[in-house]
C-alpha atoms as a PDB file:
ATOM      1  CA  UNK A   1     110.612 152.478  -4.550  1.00  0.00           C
ATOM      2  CA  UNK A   2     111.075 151.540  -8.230  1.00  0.00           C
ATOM      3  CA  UNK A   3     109.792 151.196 -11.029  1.00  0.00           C
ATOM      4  CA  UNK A   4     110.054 151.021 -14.721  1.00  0.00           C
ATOM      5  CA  UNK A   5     110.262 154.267 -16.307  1.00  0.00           C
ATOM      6  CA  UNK A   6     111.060 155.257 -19.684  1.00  0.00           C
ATOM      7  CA  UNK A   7     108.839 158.065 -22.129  1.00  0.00           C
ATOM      8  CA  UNK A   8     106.562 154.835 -23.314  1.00  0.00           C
ATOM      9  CA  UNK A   9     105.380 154.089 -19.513  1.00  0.00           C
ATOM     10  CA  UNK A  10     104.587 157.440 -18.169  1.00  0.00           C
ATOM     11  CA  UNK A  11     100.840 156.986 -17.798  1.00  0.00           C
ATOM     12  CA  UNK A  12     101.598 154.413 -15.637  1.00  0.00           C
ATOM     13  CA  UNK A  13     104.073 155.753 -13.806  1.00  0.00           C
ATOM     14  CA  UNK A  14     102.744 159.156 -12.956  1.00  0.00           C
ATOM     15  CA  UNK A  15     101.097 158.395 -10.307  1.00  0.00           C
ATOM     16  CA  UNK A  16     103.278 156.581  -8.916  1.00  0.00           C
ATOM     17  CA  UNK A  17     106.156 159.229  -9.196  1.00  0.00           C
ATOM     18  CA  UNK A  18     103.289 162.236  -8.115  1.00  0.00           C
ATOM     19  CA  UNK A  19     102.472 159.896  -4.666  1.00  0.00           C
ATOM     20  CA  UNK A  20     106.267 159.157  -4.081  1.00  0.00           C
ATOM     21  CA  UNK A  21     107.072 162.845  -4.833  1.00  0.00           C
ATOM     22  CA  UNK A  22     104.118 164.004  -2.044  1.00  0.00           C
ATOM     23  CA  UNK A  23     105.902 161.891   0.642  1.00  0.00           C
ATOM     24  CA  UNK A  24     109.177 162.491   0.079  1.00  0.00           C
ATOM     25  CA  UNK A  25     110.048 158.494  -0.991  1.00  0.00           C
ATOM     26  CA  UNK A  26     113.076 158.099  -3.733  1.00  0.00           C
ATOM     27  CA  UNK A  27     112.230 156.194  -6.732  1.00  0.00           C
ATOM     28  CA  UNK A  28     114.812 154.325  -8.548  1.00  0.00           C
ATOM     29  CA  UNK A  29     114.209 153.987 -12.462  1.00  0.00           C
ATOM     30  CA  UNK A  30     114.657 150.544 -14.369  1.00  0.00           C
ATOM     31  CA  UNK A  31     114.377 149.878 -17.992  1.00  0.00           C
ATOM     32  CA  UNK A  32     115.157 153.855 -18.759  1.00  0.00           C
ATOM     33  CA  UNK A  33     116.240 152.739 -22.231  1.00  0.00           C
ATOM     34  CA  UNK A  34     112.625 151.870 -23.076  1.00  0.00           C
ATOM     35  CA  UNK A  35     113.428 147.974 -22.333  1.00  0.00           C
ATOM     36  CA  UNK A  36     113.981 144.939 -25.063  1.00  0.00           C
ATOM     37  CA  UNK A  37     110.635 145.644 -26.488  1.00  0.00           C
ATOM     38  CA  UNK A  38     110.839 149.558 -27.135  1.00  0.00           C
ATOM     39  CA  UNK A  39     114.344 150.149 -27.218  1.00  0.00           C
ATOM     40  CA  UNK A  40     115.481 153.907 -27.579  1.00  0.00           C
ATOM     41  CA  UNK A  41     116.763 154.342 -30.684  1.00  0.00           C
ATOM     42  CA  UNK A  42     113.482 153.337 -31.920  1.00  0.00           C
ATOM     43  CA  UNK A  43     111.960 156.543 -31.688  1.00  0.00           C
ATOM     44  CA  UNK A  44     112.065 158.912 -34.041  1.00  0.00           C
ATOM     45  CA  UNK A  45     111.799 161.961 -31.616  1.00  0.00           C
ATOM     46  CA  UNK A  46     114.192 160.498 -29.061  1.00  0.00           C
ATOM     47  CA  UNK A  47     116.510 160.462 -32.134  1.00  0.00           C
ATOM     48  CA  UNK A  48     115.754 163.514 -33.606  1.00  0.00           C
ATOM     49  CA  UNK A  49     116.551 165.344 -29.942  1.00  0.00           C
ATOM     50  CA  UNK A  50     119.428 163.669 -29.178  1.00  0.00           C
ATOM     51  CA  UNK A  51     121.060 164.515 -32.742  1.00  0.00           C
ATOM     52  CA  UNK A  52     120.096 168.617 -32.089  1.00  0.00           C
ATOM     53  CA  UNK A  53     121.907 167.927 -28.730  1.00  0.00           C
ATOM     54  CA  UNK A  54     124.850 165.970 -29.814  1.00  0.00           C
ATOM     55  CA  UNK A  55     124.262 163.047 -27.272  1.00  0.00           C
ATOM     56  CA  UNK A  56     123.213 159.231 -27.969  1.00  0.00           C
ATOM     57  CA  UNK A  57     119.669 158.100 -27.520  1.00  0.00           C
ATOM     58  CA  UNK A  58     120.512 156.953 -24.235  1.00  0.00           C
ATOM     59  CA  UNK A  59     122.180 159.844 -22.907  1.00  0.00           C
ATOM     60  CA  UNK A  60     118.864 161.539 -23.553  1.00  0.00           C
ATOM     61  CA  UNK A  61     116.627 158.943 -22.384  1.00  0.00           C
ATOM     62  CA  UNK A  62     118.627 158.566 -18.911  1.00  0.00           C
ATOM     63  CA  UNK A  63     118.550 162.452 -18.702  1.00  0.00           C
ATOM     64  CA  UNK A  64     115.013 162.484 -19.446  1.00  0.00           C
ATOM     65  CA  UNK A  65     114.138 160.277 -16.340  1.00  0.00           C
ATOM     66  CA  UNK A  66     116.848 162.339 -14.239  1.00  0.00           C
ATOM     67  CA  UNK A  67     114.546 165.732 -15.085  1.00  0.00           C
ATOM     68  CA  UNK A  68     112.064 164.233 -13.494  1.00  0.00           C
ATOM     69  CA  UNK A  69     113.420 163.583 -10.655  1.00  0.00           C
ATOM     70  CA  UNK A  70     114.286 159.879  -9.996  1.00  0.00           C
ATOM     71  CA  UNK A  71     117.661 158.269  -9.733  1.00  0.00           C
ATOM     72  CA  UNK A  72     118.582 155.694 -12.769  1.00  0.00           C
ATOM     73  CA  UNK A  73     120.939 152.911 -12.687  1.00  0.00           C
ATOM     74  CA  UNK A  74     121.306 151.837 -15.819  1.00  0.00           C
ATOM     75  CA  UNK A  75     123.059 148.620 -16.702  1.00  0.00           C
ATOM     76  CA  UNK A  76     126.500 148.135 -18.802  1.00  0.00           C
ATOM     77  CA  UNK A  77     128.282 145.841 -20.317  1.00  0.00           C
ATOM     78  CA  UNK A  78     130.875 147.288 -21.837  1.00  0.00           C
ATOM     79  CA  UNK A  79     133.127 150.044 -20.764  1.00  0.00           C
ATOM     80  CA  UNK A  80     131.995 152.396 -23.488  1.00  0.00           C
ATOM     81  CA  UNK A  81     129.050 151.985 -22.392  1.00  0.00           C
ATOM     82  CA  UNK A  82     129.807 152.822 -18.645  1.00  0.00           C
ATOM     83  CA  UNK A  83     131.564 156.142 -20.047  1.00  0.00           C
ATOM     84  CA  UNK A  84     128.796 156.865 -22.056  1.00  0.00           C
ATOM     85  CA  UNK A  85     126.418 156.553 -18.777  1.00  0.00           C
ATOM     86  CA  UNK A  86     128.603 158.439 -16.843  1.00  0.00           C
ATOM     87  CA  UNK A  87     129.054 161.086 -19.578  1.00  0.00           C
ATOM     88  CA  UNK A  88     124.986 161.808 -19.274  1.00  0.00           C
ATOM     89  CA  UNK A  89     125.956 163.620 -15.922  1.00  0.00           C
ATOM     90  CA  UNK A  90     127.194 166.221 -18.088  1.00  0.00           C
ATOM     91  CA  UNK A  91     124.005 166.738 -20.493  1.00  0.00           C
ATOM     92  CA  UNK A  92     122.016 169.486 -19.513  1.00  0.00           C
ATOM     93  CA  UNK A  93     118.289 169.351 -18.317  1.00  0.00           C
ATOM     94  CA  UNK A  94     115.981 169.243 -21.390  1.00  0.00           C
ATOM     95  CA  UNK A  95     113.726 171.768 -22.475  1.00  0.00           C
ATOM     96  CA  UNK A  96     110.342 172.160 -21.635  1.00  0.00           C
ATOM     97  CA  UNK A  97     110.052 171.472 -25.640  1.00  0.00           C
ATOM     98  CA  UNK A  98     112.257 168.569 -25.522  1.00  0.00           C
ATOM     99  CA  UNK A  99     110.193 167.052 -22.839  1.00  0.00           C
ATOM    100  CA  UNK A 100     106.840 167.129 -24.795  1.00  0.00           C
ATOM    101  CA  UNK A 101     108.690 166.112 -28.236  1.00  0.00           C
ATOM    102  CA  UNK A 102     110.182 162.729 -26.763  1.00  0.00           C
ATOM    103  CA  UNK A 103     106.578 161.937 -24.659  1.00  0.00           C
ATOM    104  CA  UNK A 104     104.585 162.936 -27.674  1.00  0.00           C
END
């Protein structure tokens, strides 16, 4: 399955993830950068975490949706920003803390 999932669409998405997660289905993230509409730098708190962690807005925004579980493809079109995708592999799971800060 997939779906669009970024901190600005979790209502929606819950349940979704929650019935996908009871029956063992994969979900595949789009738009994990918040989209054209929201995008992540936008956010103050998405900002603020990613500066304590010394990573780019969407290092922690793809991380984000990796915590919870579903695999993100994010789209490039430039080859820094394929290393900076691939580089998100190497940021750490976020804190309970960091979780509630970027959703809040």
């Amino acid at each position: 399955n997939q779906l669009e999932l970024h901190p600005w669409c979790t209502e929606a998405a819950d349940p979704v993830l929650n019935f996908c997660a009871a029956r063992g289905i994969a979900v595949t993230a789009f738009n994990s950068l918040g989209g054209a509409t929201r995008p992540a730098a936008s956010a103050w708190s998405v900002d603020a975490v990613a500066r304590a962690r010394n990573v780019t807005a969407p290092q922690l925004l793809l991380r984000w949706a990796m915590d919870r579980g579903v695999a993100v493809v994010p789209g490039a079109t430039s080859r820094a920003h394929i290393q900076e995708n691939v580089a998100t592999c190497a940021v750490g799971p976020l804190t309970a803390e960091e979780h509630t800060a970027i959703t809040a």
